[in-house]
PDB file of N, CA and C in Angstrom:
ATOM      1  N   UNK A   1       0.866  -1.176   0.000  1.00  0.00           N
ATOM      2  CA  UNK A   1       0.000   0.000   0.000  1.00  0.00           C
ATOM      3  C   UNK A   1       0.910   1.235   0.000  1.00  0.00           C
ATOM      4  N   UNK A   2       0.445   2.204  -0.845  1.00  0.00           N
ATOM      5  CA  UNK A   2       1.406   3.581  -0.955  1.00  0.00           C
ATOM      6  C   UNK A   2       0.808   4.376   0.132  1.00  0.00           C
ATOM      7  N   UNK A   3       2.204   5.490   0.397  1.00  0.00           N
ATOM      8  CA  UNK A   3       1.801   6.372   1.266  1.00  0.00           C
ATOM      9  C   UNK A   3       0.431   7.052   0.822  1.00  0.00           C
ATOM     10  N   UNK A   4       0.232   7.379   0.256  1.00  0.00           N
ATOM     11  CA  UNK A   4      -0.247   8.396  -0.486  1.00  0.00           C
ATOM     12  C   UNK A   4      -2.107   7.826  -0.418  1.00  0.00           C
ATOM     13  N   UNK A   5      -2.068   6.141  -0.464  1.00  0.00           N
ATOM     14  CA  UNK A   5      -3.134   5.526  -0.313  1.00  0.00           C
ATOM     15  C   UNK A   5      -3.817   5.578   1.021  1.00  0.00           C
ATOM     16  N   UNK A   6      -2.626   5.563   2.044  1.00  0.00           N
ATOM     17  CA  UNK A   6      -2.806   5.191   3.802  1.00  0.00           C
ATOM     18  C   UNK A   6      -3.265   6.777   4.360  1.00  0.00           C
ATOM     19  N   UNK A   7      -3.553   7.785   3.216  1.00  0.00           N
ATOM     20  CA  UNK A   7      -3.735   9.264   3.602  1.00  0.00           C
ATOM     21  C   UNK A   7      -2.420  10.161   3.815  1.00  0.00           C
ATOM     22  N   UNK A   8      -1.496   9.412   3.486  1.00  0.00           N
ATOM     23  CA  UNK A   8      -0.036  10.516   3.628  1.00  0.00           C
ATOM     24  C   UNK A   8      -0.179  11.576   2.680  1.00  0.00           C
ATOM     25  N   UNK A   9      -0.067  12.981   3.303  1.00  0.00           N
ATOM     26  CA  UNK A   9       0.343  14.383   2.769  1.00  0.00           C
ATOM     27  C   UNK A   9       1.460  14.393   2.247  1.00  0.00           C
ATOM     28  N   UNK A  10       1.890  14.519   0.933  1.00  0.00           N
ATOM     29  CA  UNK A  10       3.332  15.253   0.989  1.00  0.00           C
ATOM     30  C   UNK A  10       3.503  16.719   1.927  1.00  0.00           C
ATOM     31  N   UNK A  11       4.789  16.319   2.800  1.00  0.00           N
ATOM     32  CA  UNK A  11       4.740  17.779   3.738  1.00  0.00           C
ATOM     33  C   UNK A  11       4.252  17.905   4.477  1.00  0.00           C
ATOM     34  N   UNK A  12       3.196  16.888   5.145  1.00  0.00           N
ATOM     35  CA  UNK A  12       3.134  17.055   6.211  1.00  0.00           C
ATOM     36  C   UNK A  12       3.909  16.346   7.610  1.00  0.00           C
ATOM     37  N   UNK A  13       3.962  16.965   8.684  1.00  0.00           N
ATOM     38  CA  UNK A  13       4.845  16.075   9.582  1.00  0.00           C
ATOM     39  C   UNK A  13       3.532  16.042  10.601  1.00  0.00           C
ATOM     40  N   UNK A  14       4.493  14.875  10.858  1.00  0.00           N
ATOM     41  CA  UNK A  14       3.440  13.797  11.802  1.00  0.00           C
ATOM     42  C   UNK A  14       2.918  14.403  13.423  1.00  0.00           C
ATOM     43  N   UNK A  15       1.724  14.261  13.296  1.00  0.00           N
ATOM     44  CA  UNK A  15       0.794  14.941  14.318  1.00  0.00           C
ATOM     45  C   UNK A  15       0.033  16.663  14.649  1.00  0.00           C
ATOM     46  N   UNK A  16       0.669  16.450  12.869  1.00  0.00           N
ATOM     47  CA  UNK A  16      -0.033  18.239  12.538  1.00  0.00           C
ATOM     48  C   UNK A  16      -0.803  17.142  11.439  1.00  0.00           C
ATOM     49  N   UNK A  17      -2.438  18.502  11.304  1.00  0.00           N
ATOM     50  CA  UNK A  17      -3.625  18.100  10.304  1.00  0.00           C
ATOM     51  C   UNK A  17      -3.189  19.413   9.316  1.00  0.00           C
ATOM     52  N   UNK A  18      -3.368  18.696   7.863  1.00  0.00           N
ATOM     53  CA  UNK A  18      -3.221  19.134   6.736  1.00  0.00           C
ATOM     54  C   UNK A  18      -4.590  19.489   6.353  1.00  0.00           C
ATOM     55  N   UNK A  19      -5.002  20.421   5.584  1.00  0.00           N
ATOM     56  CA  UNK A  19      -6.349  20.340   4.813  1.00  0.00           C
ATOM     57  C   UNK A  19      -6.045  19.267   3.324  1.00  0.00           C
ATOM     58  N   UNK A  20      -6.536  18.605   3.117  1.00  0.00           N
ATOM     59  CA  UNK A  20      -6.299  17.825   1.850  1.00  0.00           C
ATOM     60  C   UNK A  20      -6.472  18.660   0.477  1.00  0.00           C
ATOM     61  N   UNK A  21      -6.305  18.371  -0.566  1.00  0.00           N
ATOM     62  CA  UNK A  21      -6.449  19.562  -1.407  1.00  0.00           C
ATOM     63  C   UNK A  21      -8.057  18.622  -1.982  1.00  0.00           C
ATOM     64  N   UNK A  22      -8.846  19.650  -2.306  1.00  0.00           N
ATOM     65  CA  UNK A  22     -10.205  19.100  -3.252  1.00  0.00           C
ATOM     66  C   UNK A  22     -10.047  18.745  -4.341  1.00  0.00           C
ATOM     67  N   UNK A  23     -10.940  17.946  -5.115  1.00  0.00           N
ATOM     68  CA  UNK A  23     -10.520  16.936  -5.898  1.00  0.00           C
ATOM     69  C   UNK A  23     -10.387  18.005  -7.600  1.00  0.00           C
ATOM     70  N   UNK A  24      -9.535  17.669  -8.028  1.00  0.00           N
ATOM     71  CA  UNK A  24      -9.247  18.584  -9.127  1.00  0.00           C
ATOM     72  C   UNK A  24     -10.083  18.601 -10.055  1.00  0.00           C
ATOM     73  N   UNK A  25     -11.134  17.364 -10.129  1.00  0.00           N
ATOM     74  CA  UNK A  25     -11.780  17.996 -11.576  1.00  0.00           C
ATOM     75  C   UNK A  25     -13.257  19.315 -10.948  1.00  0.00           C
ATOM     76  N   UNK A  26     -13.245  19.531  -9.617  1.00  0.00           N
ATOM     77  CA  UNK A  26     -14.478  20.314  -9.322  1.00  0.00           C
ATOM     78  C   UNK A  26     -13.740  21.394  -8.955  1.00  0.00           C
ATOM     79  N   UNK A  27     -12.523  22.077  -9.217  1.00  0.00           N
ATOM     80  CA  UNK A  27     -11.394  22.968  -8.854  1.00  0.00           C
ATOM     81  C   UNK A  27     -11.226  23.517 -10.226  1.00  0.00           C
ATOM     82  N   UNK A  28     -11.040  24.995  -9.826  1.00  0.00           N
ATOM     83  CA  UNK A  28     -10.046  25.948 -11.196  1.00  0.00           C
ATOM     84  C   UNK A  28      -9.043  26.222 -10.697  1.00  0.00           C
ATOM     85  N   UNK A  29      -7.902  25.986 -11.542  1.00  0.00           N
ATOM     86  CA  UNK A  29      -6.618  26.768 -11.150  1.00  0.00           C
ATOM     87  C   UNK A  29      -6.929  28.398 -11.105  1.00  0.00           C
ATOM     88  N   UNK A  30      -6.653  29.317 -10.124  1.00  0.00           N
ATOM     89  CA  UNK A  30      -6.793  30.248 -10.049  1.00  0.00           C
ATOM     90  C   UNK A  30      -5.694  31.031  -9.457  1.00  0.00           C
ATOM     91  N   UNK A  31      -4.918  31.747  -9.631  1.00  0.00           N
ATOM     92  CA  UNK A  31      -3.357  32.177  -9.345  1.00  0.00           C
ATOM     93  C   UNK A  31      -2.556  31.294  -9.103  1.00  0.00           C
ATOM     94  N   UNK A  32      -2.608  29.857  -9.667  1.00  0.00           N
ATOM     95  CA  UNK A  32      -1.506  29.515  -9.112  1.00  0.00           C
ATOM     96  C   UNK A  32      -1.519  28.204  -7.803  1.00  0.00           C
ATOM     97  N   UNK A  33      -3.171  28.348  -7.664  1.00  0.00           N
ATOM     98  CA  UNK A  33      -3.571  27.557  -6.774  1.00  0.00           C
ATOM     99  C   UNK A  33      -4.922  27.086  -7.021  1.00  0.00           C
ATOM    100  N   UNK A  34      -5.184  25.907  -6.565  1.00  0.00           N
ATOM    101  CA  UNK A  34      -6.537  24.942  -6.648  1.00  0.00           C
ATOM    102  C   UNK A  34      -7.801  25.452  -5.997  1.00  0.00           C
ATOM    103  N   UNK A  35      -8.932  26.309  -6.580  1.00  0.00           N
ATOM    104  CA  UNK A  35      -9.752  26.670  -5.633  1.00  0.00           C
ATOM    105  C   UNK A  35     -11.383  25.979  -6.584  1.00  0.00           C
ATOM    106  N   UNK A  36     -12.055  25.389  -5.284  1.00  0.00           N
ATOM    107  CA  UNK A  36     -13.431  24.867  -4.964  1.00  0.00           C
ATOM    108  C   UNK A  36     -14.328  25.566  -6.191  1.00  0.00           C
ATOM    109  N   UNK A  37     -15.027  25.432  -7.044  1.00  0.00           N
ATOM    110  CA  UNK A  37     -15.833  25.596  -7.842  1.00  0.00           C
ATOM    111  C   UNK A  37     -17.280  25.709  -7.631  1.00  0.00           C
ATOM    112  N   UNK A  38     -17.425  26.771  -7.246  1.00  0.00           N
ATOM    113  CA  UNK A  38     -19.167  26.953  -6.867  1.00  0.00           C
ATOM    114  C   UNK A  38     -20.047  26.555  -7.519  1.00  0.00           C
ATOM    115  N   UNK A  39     -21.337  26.717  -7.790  1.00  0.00           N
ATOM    116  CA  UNK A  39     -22.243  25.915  -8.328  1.00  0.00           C
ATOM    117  C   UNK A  39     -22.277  26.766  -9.901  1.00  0.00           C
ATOM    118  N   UNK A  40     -22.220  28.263 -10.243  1.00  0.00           N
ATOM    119  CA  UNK A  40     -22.827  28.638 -11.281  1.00  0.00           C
ATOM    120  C   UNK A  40     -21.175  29.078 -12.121  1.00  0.00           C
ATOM    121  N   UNK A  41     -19.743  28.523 -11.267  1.00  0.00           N
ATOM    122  CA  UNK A  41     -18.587  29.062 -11.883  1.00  0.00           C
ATOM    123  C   UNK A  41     -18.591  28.419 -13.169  1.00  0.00           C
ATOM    124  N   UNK A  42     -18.676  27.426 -13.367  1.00  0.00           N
ATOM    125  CA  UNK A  42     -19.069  26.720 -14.368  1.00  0.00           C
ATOM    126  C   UNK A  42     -19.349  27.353 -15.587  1.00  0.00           C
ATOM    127  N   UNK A  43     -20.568  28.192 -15.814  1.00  0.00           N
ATOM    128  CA  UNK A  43     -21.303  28.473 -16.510  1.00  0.00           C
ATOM    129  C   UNK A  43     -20.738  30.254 -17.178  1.00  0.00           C
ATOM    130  N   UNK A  44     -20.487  30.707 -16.199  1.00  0.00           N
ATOM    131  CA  UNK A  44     -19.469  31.958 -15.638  1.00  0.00           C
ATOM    132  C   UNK A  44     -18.436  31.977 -16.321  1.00  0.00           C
ATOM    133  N   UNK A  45     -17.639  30.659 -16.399  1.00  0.00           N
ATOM    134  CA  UNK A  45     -16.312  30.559 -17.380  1.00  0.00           C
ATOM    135  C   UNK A  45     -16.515  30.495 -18.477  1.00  0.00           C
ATOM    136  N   UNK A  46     -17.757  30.109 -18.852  1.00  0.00           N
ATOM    137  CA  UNK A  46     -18.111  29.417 -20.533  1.00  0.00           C
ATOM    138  C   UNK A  46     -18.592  30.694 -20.889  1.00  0.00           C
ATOM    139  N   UNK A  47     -19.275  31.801 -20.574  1.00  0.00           N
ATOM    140  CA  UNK A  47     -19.281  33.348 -20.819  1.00  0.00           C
ATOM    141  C   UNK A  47     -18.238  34.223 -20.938  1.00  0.00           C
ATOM    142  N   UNK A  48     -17.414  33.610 -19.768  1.00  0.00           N
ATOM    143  CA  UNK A  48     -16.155  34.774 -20.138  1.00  0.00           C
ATOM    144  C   UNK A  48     -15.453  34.286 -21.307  1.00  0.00           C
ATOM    145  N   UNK A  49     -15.420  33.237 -21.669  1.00  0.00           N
ATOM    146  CA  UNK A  49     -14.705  31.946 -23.002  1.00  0.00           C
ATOM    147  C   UNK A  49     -15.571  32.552 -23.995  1.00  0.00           C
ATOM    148  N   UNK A  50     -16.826  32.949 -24.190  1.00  0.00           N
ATOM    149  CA  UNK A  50     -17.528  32.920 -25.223  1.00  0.00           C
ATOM    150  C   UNK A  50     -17.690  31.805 -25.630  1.00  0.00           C
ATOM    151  N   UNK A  51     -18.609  30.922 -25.187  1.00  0.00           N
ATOM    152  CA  UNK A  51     -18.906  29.303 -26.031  1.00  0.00           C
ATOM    153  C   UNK A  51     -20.092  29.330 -26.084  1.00  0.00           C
ATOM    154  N   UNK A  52     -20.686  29.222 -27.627  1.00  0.00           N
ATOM    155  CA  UNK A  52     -21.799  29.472 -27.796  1.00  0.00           C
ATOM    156  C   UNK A  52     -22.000  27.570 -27.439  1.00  0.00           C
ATOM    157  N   UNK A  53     -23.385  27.301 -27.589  1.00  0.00           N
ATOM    158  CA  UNK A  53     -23.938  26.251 -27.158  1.00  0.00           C
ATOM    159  C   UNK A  53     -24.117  26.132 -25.497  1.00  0.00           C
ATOM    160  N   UNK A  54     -24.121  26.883 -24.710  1.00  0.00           N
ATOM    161  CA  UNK A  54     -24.431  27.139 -23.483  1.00  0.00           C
ATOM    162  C   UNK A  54     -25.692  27.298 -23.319  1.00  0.00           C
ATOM    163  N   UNK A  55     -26.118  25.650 -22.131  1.00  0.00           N
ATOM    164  CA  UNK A  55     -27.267  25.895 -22.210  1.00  0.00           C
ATOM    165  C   UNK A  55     -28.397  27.102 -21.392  1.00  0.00           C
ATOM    166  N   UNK A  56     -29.504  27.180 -22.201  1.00  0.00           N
ATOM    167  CA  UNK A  56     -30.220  28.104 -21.761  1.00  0.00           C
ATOM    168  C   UNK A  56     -30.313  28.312 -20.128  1.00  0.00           C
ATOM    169  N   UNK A  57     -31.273  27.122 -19.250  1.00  0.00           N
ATOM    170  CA  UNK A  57     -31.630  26.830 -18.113  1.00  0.00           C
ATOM    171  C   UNK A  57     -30.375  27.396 -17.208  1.00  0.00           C
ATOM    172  N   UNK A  58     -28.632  26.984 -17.488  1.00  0.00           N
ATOM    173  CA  UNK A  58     -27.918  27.126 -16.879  1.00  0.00           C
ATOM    174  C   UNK A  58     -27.598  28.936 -16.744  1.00  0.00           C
ATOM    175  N   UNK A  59     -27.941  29.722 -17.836  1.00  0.00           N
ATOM    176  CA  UNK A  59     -27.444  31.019 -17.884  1.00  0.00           C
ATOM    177  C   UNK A  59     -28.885  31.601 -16.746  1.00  0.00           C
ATOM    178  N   UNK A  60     -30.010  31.109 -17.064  1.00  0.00           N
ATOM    179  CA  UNK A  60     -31.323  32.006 -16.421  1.00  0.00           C
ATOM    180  C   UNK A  60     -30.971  31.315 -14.795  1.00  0.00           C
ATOM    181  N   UNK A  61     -30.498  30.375 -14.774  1.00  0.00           N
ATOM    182  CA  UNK A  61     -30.262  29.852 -12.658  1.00  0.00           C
ATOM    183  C   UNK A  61     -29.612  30.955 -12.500  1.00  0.00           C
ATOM    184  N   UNK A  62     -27.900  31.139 -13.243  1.00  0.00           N
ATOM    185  CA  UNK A  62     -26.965  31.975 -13.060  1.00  0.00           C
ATOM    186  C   UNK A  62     -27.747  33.567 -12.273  1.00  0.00           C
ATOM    187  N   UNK A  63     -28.295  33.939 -13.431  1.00  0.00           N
ATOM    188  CA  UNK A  63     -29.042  35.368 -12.958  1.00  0.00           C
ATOM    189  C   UNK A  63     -29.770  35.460 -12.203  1.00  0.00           C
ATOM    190  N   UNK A  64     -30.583  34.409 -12.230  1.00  0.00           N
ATOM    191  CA  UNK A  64     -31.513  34.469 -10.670  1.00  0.00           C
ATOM    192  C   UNK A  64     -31.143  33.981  -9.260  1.00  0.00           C
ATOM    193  N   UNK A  65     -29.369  33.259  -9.415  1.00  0.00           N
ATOM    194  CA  UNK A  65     -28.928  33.203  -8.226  1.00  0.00           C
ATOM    195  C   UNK A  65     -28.152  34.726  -7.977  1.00  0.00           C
ATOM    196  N   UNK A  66     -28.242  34.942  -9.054  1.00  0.00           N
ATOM    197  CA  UNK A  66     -27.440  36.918  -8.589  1.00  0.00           C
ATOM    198  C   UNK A  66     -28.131  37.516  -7.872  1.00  0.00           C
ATOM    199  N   UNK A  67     -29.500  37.359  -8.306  1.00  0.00           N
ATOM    200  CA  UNK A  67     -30.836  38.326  -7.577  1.00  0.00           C
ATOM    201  C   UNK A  67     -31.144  39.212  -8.724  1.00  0.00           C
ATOM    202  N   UNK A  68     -31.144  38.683  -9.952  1.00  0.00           N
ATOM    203  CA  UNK A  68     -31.981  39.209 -10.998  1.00  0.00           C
ATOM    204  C   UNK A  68     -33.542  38.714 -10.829  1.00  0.00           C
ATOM    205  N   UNK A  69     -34.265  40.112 -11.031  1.00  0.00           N
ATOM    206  CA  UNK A  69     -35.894  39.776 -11.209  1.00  0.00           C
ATOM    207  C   UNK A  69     -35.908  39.592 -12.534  1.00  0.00           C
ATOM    208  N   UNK A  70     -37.078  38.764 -12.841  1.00  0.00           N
ATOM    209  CA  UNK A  70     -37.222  38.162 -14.018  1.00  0.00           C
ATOM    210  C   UNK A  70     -38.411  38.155 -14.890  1.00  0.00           C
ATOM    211  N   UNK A  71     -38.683  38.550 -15.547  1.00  0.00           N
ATOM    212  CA  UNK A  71     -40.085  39.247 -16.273  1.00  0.00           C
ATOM    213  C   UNK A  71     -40.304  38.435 -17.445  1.00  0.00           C
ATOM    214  N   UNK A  72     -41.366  37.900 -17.567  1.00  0.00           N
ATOM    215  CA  UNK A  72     -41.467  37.012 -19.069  1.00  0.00           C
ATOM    216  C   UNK A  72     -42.615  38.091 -19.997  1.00  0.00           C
ATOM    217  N   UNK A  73     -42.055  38.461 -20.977  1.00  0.00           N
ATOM    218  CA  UNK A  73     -43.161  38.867 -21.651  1.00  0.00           C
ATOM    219  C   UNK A  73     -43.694  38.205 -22.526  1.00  0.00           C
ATOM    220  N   UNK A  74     -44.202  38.583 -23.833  1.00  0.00           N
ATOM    221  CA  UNK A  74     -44.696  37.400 -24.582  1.00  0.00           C
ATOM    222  C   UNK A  74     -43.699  37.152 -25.510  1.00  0.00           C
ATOM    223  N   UNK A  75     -44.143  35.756 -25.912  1.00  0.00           N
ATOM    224  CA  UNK A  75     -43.816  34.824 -26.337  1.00  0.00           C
ATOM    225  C   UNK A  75     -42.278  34.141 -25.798  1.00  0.00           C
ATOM    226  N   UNK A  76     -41.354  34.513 -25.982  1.00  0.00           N
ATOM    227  CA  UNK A  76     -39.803  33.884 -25.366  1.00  0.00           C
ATOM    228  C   UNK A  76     -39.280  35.289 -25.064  1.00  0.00           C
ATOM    229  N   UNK A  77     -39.922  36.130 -24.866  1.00  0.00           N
ATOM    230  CA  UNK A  77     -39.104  37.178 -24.583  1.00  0.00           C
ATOM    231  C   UNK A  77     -38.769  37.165 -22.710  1.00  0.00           C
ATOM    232  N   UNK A  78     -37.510  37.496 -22.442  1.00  0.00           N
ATOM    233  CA  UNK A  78     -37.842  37.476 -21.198  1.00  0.00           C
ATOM    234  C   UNK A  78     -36.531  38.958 -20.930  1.00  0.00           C
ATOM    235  N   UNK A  79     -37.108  39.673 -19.778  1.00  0.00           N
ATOM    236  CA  UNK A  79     -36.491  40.343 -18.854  1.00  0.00           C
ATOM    237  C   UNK A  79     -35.506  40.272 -17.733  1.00  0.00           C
ATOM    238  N   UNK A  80     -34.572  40.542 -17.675  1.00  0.00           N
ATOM    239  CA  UNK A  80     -33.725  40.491 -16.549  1.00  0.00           C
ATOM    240  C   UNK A  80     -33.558  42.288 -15.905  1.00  0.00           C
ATOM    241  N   UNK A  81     -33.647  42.270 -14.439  1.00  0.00           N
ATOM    242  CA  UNK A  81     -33.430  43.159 -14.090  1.00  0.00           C
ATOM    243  C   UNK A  81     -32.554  43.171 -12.827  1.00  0.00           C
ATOM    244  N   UNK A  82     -30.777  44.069 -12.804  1.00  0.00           N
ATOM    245  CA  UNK A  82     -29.971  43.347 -11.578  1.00  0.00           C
ATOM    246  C   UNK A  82     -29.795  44.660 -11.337  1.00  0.00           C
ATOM    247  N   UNK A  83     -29.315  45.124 -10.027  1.00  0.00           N
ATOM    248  CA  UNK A  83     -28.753  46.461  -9.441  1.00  0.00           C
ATOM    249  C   UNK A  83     -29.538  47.793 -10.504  1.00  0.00           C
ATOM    250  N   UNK A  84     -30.370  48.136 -10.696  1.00  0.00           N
ATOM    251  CA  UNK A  84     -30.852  48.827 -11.953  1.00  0.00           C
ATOM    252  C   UNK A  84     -30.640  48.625 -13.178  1.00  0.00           C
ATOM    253  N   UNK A  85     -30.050  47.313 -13.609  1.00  0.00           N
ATOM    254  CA  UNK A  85     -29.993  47.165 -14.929  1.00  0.00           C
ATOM    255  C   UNK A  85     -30.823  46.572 -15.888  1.00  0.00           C
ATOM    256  N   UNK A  86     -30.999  46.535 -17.357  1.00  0.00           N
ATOM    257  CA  UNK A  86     -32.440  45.516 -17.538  1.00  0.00           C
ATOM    258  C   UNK A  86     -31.352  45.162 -18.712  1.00  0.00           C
ATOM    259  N   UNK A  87     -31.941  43.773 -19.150  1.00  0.00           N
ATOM    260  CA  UNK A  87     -31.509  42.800 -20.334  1.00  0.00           C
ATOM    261  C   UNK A  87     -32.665  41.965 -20.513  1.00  0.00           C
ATOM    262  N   UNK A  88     -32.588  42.682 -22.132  1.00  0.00           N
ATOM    263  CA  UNK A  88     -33.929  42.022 -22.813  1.00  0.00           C
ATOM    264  C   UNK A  88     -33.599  41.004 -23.538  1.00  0.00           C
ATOM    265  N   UNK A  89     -33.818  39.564 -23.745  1.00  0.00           N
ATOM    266  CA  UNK A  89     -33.648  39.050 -24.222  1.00  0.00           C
ATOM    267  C   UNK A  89     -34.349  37.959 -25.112  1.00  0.00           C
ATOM    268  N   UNK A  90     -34.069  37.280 -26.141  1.00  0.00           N
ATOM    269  CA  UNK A  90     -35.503  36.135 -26.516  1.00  0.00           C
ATOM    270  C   UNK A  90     -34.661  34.704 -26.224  1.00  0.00           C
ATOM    271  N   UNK A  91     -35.504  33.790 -25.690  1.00  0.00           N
ATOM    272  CA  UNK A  91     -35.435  32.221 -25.113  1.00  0.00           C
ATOM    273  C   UNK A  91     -34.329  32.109 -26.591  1.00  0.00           C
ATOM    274  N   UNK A  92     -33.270  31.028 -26.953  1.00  0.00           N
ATOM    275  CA  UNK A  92     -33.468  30.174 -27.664  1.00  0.00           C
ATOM    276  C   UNK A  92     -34.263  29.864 -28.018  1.00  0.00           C
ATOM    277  N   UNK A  93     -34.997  28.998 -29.393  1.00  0.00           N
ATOM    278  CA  UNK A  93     -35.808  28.064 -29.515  1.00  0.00           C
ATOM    279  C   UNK A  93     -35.794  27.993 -31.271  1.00  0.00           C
ATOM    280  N   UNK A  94     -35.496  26.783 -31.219  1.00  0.00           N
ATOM    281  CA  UNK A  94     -36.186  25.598 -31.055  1.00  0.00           C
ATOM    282  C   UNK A  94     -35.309  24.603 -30.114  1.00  0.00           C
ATOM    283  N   UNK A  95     -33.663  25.089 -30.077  1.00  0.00           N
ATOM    284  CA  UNK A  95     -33.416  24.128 -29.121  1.00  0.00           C
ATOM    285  C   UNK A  95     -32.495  25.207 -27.981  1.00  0.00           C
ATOM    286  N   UNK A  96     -32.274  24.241 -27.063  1.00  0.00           N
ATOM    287  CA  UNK A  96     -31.842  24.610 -25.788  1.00  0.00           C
ATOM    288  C   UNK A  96     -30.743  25.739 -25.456  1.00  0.00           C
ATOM    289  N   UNK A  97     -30.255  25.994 -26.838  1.00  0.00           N
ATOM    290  CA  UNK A  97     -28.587  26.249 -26.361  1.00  0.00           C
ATOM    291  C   UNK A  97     -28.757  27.725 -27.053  1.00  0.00           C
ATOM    292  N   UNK A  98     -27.553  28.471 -26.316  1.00  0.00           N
ATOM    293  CA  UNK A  98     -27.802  29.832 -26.670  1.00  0.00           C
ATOM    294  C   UNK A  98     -26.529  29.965 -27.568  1.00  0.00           C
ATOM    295  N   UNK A  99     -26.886  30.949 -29.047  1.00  0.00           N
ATOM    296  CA  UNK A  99     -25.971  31.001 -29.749  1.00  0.00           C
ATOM    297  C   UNK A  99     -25.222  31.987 -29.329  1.00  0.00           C
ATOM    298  N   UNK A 100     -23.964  32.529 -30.380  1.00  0.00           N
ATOM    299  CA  UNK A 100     -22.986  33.268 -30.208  1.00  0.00           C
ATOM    300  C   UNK A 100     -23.445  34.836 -29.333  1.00  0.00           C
ATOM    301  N   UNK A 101     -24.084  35.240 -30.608  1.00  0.00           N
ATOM    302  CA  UNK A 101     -24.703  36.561 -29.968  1.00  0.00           C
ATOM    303  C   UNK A 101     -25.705  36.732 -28.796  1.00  0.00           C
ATOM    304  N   UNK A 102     -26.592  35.670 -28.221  1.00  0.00           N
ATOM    305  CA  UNK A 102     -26.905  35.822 -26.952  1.00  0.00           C
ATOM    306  C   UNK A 102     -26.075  35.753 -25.942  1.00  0.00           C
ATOM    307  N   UNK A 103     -24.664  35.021 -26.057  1.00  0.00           N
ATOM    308  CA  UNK A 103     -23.750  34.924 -25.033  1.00  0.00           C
ATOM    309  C   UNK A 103     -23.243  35.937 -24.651  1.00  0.00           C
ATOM    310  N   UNK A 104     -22.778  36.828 -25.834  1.00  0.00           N
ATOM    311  CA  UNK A 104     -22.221  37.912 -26.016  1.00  0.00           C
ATOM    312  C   UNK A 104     -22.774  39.337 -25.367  1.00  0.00           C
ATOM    313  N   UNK A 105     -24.208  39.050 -25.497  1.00  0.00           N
ATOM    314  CA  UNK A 105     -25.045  40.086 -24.540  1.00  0.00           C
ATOM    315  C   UNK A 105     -24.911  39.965 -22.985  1.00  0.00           C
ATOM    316  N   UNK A 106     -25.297  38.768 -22.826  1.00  0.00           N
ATOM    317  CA  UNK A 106     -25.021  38.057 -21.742  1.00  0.00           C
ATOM    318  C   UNK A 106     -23.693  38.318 -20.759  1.00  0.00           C
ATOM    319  N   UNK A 107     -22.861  37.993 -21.465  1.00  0.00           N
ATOM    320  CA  UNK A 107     -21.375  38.534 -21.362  1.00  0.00           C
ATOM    321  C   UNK A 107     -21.272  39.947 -20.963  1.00  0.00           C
ATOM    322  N   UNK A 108     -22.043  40.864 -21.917  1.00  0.00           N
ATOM    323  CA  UNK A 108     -21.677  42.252 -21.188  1.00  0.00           C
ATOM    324  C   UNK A 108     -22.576  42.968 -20.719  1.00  0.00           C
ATOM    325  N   UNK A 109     -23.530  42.395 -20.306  1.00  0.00           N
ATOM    326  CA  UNK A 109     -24.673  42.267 -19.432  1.00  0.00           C
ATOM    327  C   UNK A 109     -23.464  42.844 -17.597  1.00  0.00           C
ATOM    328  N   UNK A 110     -23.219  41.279 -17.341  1.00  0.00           N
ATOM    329  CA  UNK A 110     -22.414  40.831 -16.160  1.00  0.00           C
ATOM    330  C   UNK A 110     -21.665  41.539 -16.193  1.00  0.00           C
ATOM    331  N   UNK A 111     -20.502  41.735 -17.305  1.00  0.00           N
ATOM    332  CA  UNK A 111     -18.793  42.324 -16.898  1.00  0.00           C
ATOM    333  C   UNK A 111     -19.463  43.911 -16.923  1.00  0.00           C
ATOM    334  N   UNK A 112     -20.813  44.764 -17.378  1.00  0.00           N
ATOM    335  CA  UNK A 112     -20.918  46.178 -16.612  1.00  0.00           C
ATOM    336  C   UNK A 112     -21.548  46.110 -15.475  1.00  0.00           C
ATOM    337  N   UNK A 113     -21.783  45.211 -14.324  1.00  0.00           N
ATOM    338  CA  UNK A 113     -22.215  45.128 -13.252  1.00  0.00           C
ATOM    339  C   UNK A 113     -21.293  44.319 -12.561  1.00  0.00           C
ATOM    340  N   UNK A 114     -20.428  43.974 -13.158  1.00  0.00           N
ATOM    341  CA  UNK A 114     -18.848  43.563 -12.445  1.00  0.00           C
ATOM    342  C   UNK A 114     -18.893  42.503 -11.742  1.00  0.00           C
ATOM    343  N   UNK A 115     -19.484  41.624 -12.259  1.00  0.00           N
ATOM    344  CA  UNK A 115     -19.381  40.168 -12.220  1.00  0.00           C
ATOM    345  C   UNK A 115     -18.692  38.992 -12.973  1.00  0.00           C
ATOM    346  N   UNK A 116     -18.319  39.989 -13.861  1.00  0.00           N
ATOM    347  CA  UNK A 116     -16.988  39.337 -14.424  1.00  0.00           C
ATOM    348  C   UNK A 116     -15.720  39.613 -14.628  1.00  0.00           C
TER     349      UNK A 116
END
């Protein structure tokens, strides 16, 4: 059995507690170091990346875990409103995923309310 299996730290000495590091695929490298991945970073990175095919459901959680109010008007149109800001936007449809140019709104939606 390897150290490494029996719970050995590299670096740590014996009878001091280490924090273990979290498991890397739910981690971003972020300066240099391994940090915990919240629930909507995910989605957050694929905006600042610009990747279109991002699905819809995941961008509208995003905003309404910000504390965007949310206004549906008709048909797929829907409203976002954060710190005084509004973003009008239409659903995707026919399928799920939001193309280039909704991301892109999206995108600078957030980075002028400095969330990105």
């Amino acid at each position: 059995m390897s150290q490494e299996s029996r719970g050995f730290i590299p670096g740590s000495v014996k009878g001091q507690v280490q924090e273990r590091l979290p498991n890397p695929l739910l981690c971003v490298l972020q300066y240099h170091r391994l940090v915990p991945m919240g629930k909507h970073d995910a989605t957050l990175d694929q905006i600042r990346r610009l990747t279109a095919g991002l699905h819809w459901n995941k961008v509208e959680a995003l905003l309404r875990s910000l504390g965007a109010e949310v206004y549906e008007g008709s048909g797929s149109a829907m409203t976002f409103v954060l710190e005084d800001r509004k973003l009008t936007v239409d659903r995707p449809h026919p399928r799920k995923e939001c193309g280039l140019g909704l991301v892109k709104r999206i995108r600078r939606f957030l980075s002028e309310l400095g969330h990105l």
